[in-house]
Structure formats: structure tokens, C-alpha cells
N, C-alpha and C. Protein backbone atom coordinates (compact mmCIF):
# COMPACT_ATOMS: atom_id res chain seq x y z
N UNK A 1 -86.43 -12.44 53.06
CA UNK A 1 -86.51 -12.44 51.61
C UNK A 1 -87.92 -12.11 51.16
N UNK A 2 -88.70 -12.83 49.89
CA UNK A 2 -90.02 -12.50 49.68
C UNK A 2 -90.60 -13.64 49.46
N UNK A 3 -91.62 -13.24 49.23
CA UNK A 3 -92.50 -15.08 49.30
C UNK A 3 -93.18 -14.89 47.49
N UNK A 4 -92.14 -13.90 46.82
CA UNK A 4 -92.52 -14.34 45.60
C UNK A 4 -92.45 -15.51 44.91
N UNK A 5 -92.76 -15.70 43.41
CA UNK A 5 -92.49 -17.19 43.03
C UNK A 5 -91.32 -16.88 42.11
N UNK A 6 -89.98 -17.25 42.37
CA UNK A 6 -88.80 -16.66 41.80
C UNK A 6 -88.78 -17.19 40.41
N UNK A 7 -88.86 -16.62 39.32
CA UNK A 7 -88.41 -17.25 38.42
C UNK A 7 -87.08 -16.64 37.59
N UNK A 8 -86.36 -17.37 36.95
CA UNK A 8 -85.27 -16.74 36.12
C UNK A 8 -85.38 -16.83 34.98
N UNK A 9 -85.40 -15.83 34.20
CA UNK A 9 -85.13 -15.51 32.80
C UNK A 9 -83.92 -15.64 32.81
N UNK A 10 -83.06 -16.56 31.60
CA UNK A 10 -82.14 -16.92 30.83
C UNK A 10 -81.81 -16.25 29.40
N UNK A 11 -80.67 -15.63 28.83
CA UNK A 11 -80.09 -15.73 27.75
C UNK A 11 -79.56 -15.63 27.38
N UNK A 12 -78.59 -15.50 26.15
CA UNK A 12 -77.25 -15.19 25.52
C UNK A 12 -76.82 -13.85 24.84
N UNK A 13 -76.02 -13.80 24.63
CA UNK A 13 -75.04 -12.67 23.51
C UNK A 13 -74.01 -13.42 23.11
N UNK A 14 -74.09 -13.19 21.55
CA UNK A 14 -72.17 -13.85 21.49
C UNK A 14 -72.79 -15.19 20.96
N UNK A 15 -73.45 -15.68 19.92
CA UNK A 15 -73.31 -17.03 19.46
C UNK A 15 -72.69 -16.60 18.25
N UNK A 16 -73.48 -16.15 17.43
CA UNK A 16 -72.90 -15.82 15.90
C UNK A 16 -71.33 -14.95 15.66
N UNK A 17 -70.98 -14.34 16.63
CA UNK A 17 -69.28 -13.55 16.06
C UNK A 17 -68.55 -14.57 15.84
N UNK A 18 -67.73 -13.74 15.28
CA UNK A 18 -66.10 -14.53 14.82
C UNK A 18 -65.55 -14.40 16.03
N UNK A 19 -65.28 -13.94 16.75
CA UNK A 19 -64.51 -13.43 18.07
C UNK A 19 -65.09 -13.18 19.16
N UNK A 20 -64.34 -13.09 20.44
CA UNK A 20 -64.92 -13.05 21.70
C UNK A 20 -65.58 -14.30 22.59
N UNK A 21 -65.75 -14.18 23.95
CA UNK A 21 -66.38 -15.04 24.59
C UNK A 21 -67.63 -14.87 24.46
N UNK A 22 -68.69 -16.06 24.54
CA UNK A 22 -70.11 -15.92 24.55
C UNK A 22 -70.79 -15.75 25.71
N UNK A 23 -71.32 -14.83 26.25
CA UNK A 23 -71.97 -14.83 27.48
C UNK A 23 -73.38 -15.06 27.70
N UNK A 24 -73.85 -14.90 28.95
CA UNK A 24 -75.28 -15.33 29.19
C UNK A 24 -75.58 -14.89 30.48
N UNK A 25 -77.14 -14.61 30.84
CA UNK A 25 -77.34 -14.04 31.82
C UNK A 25 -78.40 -14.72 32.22
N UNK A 26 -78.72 -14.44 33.68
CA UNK A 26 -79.32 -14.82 34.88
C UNK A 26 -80.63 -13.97 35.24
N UNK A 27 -81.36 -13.49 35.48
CA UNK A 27 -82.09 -12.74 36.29
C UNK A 27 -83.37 -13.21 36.72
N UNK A 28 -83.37 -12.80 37.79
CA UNK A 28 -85.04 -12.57 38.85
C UNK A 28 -85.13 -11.43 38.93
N UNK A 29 -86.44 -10.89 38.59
CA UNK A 29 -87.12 -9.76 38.73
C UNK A 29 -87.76 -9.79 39.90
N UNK A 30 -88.28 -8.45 40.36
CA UNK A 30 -89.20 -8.18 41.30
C UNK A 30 -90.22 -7.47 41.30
N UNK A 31 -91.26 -8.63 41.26
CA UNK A 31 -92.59 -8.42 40.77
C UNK A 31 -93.15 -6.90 41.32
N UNK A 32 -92.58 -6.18 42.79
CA UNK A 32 -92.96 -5.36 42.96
C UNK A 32 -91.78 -3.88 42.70
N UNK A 33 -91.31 -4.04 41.77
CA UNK A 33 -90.68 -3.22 41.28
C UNK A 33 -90.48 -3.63 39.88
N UNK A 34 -91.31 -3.13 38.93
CA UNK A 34 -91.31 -3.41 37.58
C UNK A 34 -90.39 -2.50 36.69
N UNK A 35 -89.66 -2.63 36.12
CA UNK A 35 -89.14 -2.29 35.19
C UNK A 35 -89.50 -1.62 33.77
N UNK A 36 -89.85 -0.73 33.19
CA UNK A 36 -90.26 -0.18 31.92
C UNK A 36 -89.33 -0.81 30.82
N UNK A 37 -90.06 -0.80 29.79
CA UNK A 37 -88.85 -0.73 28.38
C UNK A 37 -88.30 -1.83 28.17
N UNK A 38 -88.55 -2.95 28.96
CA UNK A 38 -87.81 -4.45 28.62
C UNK A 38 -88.53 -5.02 27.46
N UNK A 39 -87.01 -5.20 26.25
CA UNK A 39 -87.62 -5.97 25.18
C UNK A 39 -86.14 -6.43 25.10
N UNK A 40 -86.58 -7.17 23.99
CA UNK A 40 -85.04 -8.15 23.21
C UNK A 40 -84.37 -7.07 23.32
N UNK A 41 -83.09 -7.22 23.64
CA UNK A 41 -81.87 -6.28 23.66
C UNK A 41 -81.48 -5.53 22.04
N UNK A 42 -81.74 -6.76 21.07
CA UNK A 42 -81.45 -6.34 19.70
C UNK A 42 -82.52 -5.56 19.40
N UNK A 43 -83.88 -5.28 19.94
CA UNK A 43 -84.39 -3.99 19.72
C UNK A 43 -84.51 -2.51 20.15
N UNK A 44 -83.34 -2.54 20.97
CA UNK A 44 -83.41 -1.19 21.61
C UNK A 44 -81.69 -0.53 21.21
N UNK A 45 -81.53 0.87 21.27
CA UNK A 45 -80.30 1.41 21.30
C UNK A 45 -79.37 0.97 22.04
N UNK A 46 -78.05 0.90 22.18
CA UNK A 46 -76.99 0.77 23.17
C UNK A 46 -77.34 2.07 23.99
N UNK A 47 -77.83 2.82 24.22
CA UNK A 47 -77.94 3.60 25.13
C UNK A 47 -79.07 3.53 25.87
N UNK A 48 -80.18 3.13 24.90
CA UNK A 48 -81.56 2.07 26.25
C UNK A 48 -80.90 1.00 26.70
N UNK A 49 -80.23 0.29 25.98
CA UNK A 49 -79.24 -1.13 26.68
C UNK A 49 -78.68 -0.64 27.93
N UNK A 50 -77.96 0.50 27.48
CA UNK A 50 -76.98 0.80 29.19
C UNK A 50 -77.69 1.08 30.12
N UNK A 51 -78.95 2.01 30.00
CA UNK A 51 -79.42 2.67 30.92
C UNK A 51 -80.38 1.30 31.91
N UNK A 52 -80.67 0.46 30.80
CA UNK A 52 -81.76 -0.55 31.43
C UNK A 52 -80.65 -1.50 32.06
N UNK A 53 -79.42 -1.47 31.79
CA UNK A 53 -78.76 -2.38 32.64
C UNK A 53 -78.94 -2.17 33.77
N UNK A 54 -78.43 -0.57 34.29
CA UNK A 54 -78.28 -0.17 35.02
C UNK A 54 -79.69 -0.94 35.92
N UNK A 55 -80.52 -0.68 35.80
CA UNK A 55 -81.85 -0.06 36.25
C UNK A 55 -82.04 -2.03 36.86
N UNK A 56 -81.84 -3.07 35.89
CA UNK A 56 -82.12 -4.26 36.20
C UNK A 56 -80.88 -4.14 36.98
N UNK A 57 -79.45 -3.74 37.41
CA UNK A 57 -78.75 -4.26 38.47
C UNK A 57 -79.13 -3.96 39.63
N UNK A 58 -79.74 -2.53 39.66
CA UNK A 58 -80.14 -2.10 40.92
C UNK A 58 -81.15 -2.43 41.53
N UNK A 59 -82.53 -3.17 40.77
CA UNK A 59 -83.96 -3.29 41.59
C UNK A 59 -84.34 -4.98 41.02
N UNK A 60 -83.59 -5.46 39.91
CA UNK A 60 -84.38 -7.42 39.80
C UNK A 60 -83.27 -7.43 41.18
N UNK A 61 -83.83 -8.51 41.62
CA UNK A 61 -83.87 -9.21 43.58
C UNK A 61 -82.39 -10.33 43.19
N UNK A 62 -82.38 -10.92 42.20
CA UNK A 62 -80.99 -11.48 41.95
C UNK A 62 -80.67 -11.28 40.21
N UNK A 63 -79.32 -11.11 39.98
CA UNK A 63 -78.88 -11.31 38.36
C UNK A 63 -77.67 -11.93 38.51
N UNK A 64 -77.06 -12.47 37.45
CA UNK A 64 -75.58 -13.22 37.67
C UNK A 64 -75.21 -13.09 35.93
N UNK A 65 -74.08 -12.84 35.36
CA UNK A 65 -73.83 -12.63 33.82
C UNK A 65 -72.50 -14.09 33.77
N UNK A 66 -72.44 -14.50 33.13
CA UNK A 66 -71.42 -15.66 32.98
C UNK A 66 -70.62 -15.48 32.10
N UNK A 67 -69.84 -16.68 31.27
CA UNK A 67 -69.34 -16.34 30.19
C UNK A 67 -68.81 -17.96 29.65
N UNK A 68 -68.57 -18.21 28.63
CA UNK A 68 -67.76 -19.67 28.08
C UNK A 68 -66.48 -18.54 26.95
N UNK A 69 -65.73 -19.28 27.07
CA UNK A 69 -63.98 -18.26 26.74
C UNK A 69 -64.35 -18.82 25.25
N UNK A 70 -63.26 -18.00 24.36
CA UNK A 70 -63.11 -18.24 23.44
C UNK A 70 -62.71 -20.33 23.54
N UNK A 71 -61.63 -20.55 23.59
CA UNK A 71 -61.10 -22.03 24.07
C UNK A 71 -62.28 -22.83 23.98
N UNK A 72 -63.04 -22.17 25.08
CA UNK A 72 -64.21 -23.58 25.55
C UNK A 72 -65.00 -23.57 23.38
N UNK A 73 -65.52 -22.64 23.51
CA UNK A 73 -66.37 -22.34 21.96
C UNK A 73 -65.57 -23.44 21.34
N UNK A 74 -64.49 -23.20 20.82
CA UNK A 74 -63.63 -24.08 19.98
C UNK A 74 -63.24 -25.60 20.28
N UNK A 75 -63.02 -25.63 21.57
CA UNK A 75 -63.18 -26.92 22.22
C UNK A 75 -64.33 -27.75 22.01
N UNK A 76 -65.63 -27.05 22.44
CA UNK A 76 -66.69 -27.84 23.05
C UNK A 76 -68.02 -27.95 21.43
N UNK A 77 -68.02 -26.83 21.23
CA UNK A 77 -68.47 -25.75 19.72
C UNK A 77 -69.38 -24.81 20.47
N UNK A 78 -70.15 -24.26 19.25
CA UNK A 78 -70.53 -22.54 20.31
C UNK A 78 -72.11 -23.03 20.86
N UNK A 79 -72.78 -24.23 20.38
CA UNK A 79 -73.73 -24.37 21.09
C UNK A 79 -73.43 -25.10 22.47
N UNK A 80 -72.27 -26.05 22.91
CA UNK A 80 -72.31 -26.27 23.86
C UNK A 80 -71.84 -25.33 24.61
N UNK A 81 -71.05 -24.54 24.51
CA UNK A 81 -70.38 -23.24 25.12
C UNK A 81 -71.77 -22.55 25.51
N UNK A 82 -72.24 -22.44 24.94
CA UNK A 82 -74.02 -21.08 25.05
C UNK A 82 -74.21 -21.83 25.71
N UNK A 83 -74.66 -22.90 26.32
CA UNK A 83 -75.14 -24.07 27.21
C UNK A 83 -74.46 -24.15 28.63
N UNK A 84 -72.87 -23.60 28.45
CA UNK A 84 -72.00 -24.20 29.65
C UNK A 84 -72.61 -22.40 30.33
N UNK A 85 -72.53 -21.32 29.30
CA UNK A 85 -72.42 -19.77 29.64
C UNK A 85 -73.78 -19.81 31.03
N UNK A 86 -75.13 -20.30 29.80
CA UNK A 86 -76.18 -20.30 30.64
C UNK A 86 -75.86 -20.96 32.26
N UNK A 87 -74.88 -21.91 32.26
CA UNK A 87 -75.49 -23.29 33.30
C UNK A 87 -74.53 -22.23 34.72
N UNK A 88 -73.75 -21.39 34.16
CA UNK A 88 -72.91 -20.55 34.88
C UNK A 88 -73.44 -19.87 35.65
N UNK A 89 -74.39 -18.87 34.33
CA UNK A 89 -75.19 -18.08 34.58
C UNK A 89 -76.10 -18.27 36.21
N UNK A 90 -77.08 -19.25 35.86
CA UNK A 90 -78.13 -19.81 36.73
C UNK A 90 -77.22 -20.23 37.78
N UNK A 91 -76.18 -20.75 37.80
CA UNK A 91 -75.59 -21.12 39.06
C UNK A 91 -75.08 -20.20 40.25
N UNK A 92 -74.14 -18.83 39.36
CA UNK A 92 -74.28 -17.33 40.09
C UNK A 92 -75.04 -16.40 40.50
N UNK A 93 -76.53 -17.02 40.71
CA UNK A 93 -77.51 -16.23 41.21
C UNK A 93 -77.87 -16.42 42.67
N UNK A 94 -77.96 -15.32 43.64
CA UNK A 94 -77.68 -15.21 44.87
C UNK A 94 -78.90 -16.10 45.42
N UNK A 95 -80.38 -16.10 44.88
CA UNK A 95 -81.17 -17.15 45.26
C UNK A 95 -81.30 -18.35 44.02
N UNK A 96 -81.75 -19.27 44.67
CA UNK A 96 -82.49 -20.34 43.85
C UNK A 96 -83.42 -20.33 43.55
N UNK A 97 -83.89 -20.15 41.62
CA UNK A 97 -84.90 -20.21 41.36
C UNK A 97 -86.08 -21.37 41.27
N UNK A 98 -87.30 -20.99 41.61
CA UNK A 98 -88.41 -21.92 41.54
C UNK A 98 -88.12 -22.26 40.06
N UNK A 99 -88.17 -21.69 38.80
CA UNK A 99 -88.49 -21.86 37.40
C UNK A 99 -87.30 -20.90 36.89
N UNK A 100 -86.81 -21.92 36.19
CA UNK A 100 -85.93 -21.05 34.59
C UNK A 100 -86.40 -20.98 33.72
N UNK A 101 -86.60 -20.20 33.23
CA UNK A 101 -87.05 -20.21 31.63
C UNK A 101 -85.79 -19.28 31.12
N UNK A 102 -85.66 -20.25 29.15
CA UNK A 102 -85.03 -19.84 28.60
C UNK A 102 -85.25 -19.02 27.16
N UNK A 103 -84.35 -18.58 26.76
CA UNK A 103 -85.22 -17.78 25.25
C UNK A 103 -84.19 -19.19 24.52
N UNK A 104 -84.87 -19.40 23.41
CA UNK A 104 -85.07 -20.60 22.56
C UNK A 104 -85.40 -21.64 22.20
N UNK A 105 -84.75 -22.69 22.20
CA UNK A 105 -85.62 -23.94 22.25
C UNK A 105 -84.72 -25.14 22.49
N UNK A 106 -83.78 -24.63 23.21
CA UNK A 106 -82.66 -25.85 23.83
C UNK A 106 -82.69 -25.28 25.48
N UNK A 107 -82.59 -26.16 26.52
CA UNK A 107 -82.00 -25.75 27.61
C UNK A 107 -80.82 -26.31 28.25
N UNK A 108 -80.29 -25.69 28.87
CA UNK A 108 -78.76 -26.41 29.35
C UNK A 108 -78.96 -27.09 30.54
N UNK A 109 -77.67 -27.60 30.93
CA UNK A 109 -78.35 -28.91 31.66
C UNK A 109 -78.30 -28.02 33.48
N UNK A 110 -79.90 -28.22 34.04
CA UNK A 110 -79.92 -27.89 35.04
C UNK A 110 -80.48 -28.62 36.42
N UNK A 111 -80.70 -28.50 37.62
CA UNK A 111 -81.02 -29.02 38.56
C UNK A 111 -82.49 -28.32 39.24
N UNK A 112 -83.05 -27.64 38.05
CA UNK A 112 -83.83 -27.32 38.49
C UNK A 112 -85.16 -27.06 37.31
N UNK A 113 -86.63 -27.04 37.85
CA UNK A 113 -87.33 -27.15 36.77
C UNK A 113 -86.93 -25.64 35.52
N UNK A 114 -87.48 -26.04 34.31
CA UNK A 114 -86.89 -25.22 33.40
C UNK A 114 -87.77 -25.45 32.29
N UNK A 115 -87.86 -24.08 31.01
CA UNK A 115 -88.72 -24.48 30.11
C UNK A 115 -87.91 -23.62 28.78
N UNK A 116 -87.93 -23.81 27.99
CA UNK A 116 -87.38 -23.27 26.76
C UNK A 116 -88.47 -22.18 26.21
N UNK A 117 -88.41 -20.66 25.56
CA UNK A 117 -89.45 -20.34 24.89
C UNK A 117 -88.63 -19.34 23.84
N UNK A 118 -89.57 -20.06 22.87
CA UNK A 118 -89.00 -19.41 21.67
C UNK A 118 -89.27 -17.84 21.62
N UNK A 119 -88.36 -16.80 21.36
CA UNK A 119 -89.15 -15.47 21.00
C UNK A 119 -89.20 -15.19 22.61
N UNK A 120 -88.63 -16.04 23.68
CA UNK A 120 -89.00 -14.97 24.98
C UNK A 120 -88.46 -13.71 25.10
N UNK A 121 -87.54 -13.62 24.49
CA UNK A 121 -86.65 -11.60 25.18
C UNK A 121 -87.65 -11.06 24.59
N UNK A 122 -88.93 -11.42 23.37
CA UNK A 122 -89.43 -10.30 23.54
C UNK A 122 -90.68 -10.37 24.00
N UNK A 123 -91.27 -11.70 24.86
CA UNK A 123 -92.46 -11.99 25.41
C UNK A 123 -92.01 -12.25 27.15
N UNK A 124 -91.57 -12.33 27.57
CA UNK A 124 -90.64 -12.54 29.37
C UNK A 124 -89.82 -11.40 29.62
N UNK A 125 -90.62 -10.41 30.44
CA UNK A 125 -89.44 -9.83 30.82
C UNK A 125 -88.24 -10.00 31.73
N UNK A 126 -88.28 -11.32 32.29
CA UNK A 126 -87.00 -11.57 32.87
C UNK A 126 -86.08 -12.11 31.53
N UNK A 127 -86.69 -12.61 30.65
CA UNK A 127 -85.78 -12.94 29.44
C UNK A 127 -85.17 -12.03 29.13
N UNK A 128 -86.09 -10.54 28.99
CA UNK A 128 -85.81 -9.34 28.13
C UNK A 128 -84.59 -8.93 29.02
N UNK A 129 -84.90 -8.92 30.07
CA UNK A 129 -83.62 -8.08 31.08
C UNK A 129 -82.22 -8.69 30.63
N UNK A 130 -82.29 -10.36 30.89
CA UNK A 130 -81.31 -11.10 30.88
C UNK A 130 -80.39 -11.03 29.43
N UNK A 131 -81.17 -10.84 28.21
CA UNK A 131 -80.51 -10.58 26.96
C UNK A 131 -79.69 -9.07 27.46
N UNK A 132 -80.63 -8.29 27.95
CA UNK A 132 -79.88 -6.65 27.76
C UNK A 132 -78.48 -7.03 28.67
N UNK A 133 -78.47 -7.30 29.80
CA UNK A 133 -77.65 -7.97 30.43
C UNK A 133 -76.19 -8.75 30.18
N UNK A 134 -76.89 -9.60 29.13
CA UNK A 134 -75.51 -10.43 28.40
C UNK A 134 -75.07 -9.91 27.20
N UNK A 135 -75.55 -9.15 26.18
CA UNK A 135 -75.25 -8.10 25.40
C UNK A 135 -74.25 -6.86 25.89
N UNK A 136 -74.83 -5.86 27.15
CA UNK A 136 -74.50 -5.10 27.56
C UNK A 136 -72.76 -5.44 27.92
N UNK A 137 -72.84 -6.98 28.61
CA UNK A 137 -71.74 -7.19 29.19
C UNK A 137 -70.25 -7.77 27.74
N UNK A 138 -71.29 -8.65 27.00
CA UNK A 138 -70.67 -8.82 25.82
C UNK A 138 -69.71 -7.64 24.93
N UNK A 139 -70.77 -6.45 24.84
CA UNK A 139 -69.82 -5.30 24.22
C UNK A 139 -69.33 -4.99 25.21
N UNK A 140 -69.04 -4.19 26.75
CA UNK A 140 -67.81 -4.28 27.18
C UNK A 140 -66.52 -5.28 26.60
N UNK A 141 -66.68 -6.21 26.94
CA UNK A 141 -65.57 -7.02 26.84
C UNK A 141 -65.12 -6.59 25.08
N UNK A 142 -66.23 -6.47 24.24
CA UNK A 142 -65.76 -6.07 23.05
C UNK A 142 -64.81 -4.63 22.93
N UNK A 143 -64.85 -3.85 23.61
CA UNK A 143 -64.55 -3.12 23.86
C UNK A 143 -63.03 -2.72 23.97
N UNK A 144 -63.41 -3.65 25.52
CA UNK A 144 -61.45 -3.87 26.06
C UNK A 144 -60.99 -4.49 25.08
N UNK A 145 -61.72 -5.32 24.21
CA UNK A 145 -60.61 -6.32 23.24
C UNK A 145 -60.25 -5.08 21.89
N UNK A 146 -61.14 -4.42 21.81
CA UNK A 146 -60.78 -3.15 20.62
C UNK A 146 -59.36 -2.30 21.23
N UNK A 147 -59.27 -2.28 22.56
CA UNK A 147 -58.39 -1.41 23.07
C UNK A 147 -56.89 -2.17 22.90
N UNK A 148 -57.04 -3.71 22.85
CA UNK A 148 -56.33 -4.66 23.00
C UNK A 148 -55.42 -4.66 21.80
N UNK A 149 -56.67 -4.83 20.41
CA UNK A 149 -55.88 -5.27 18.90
C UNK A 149 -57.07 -4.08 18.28
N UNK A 150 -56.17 -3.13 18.67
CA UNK A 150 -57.40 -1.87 17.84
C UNK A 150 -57.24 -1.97 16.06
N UNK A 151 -56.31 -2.57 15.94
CA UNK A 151 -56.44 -3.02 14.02
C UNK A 151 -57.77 -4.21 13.53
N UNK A 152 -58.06 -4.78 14.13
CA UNK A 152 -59.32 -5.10 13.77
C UNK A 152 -61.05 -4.60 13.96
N UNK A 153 -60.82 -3.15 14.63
CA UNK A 153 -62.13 -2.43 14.77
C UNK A 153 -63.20 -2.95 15.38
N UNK A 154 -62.78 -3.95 16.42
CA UNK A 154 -64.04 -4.44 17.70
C UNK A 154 -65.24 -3.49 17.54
N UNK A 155 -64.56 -2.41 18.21
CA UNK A 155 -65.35 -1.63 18.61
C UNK A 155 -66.77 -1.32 17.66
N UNK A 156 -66.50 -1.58 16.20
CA UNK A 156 -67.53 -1.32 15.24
C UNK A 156 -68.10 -2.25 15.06
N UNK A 157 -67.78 -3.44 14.92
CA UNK A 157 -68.16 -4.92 14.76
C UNK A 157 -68.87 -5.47 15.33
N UNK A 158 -67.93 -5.15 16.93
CA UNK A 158 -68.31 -6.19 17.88
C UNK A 158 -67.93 -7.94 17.73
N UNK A 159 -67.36 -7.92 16.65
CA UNK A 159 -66.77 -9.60 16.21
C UNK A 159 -67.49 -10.07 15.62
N UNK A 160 -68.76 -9.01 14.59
CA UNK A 160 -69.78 -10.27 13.72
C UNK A 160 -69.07 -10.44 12.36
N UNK A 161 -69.26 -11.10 11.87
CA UNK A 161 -68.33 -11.28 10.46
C UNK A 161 -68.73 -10.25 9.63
N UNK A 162 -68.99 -8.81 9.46
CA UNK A 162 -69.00 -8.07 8.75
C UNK A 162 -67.76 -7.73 7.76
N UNK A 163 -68.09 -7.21 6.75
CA UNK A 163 -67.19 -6.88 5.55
C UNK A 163 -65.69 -6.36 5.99
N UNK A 164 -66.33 -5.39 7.12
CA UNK A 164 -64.98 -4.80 7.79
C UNK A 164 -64.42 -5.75 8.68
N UNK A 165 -64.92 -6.50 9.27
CA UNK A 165 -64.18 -7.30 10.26
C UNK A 165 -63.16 -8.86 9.14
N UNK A 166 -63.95 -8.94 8.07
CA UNK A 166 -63.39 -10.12 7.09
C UNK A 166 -62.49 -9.46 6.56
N UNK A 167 -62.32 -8.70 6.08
CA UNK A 167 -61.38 -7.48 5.16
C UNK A 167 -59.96 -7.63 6.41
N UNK A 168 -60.12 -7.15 7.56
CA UNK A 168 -58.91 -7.11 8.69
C UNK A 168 -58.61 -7.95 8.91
N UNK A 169 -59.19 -9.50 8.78
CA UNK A 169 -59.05 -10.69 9.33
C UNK A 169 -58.27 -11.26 8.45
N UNK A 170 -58.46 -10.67 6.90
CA UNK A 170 -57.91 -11.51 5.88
C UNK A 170 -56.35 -10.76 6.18
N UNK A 171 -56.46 -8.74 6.30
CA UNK A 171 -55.35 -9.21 6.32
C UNK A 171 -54.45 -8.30 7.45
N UNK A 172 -54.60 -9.13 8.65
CA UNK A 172 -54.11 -9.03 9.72
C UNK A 172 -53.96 -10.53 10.22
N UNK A 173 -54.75 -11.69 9.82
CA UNK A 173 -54.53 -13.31 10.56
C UNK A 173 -55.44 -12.60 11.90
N UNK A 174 -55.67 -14.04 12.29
CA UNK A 174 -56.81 -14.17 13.35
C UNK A 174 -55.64 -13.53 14.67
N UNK A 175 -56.51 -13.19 15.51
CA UNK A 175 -55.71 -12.78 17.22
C UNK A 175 -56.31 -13.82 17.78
N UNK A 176 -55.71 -13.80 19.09
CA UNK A 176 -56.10 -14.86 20.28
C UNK A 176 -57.61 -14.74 20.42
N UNK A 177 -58.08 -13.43 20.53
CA UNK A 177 -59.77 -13.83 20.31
C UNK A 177 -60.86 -14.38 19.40
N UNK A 178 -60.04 -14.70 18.25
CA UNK A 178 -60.82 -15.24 16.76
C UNK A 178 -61.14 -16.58 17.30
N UNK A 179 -62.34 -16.83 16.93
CA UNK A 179 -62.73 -18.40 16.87
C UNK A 179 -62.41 -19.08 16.13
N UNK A 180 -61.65 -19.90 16.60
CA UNK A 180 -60.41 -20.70 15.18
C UNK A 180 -61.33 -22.12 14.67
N UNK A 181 -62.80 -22.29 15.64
CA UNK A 181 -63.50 -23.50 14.43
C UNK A 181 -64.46 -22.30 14.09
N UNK A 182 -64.55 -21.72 13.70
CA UNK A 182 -65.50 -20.74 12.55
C UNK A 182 -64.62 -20.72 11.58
N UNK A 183 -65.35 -21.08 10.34
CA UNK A 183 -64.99 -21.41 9.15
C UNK A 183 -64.23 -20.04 8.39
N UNK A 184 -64.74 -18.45 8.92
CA UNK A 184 -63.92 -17.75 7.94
C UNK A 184 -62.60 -17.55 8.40
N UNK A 185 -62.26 -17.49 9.74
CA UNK A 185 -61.29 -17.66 10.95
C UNK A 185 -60.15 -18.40 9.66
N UNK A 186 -60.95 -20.63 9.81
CA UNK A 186 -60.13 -21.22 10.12
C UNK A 186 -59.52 -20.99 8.22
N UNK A 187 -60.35 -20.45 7.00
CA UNK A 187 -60.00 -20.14 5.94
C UNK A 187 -58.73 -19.17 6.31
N UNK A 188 -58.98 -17.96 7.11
CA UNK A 188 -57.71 -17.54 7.05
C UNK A 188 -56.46 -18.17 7.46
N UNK A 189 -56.61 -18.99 8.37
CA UNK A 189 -55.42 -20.16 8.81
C UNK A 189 -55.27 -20.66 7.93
N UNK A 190 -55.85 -21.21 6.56
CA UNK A 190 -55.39 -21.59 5.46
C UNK A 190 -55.78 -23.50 6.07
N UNK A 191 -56.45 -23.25 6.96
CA UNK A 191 -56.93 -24.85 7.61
C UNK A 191 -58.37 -24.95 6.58
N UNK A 192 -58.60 -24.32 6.10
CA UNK A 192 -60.03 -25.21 5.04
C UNK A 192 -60.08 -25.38 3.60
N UNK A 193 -58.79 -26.42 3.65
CA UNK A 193 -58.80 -26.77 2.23
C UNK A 193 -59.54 -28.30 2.57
């Protein structure tokens, strides 16, 4: 292996939609293979997103992408879900990291040392990777689910409560992927009186 000091960047995609599972990612970089262009995922194109996926699957030394289901979100709510995604995450990584660090300011519950930082995807580039990572993987799945119930327009959305996605929701009723405790969801169920 290497006698680097492993650390993992942690983060999410998928807290704020109406729909979909929330995912989260894992990665160790390798200090001797650096990566260009890593920033917060929400600042770059879906087409720097894809290409840098690529680029972090093939040369960071371990990555692992997780996920918490729609169910768990609604079950547990979406911050413990982002919490269970991460704890997934870090657990599917082929080594054990010395240090996690996370982007925000909560960490999920781990067995290993760990630090929260606000603003890391765009100050850590193992953060930065790990957002492009759980994003990248997030719109797939958005994707297949557009192919799934193509009357609600995934594909444009991605499941954030935009005008177009509230407009279909109102009137099509939620699908199996709607988050039924999000309030515009559970309004269309006619559950928030």
C-alpha cells in the first residue's frame, strides 16, 4: 500500500429535493497523483462533473458512494438519512482512514477520528472530489427515475422543488420516489391540513 496519511473527504447530494434517495461519498486521494479542477460540485458544469468523476475513480487510492432510500428520509428525516448515507459511505472504502473530514458542521456517527468543516468542497479537495462523486451519482439515479415516471421531468429538475416539478406534482400526485414528510409532497396528499 502507501505510507501516506489517509484521509477521507466526506459529502452529500440529495438533502434539499422533493424526490429521490440522498447520497454521499467517500474518498482518499493520492497525494501523488493530484487531481486538477476539484471544487464544490455545484460550481462546475455536469460535464466537468462527469469528466472529474471519471478521473477521481481511476487515480484517488480508495472512493465508496452510498445512499439512504427514499423510506429511510421519511422514516428517520433527511438529516438523519445524510448521516446514515455518510456512515455507509466511510464504511465502503477499501482502506481505513486515519482522518474523516466532513463538509459542514454535523458529523455522523463514526469509529474513527473525524472533523466537520464548513465550506470544505470548496477548501478540501478530498471533500471537493467526494461532492462531485455523490452529485454525479445522485443525477444518474435521477435519471433512471426520469426514464421511470417521465411525466414529472426528473431529468430537468433533478427532484428540487422547482415550479416545474410543483406544477407536475400538483397534478400528477406524488410517485414512489416523492418524499412524503416534505411538506409540498405531503400538501399534495392533502395530509397538511
Amino acid at each position: 500500500m502507501t505510507d501516506q496519511v489517509l484521509i477521507a473527504g466526506v459529502d452529500e447530494a440529495g438533502r434539499g429535493p422533493l424526490a429521490g434517495d440522498v447520497y454521499a461519498a467517500a474518498v482518499i486521494l493520492d497525494a501523488n497523483a493530484p487531481i486538477e479542477g476539484l471544487t464544490d460540485s455545484k460550481k462546475l458544469s455536469e460535464r466537468q462533473r462527469n469528466k472529474l468523476a471519471l478521473l477521481i475513480r481511476e487515480h484517488a487510492l480508495a472512493w465508496s458512494i452510498a445512499k439512504a432510500s427514499v423510506q429511510e428520509i421519511d422514516e428517520y428525516n433527511i438529516l438523519q438519512a445524510t448521516m446514515l448515507a455518510m456512515q455507509r459511505a466511510v464504511d465502503g472504502l477499501s482502506y481505513s482512514p486515519t482522518e474523516v473530514i466532513v463538509d459542514g458542521n454535523r458529523l455522523p456517527k463514526l469509529n474513527l477520528p473525524a472533523r466537520a468543516i464548513v465550506k470544505g468542497d470548496l477548501t478540501e479537495p478530498a471533500i471537493s472530489a467526494a461532492s462531485i462523486l455523490a452529485k454525479t451519482a445522485r443525477d444518474a439515479s435521477l435519471a433512471a427515475l426520469h426514464q421511470q415516471f417521465p411525466e414529472y421531468a426528473f431529468d430537468q429538475h433533478k427532484g428540487y422543488g422547482t415550479a416545474l416539478h410543483l406544477a407536475r406534482l400538483r397534478q400528477y400526485g406524488p410517485c414512489p420516489a416523492h418524499r412524503r414528510s416534505f411538506a409540498p409532497v405531503r400538501a399534495c396528499l392533502g395530509q397538511d391540513q
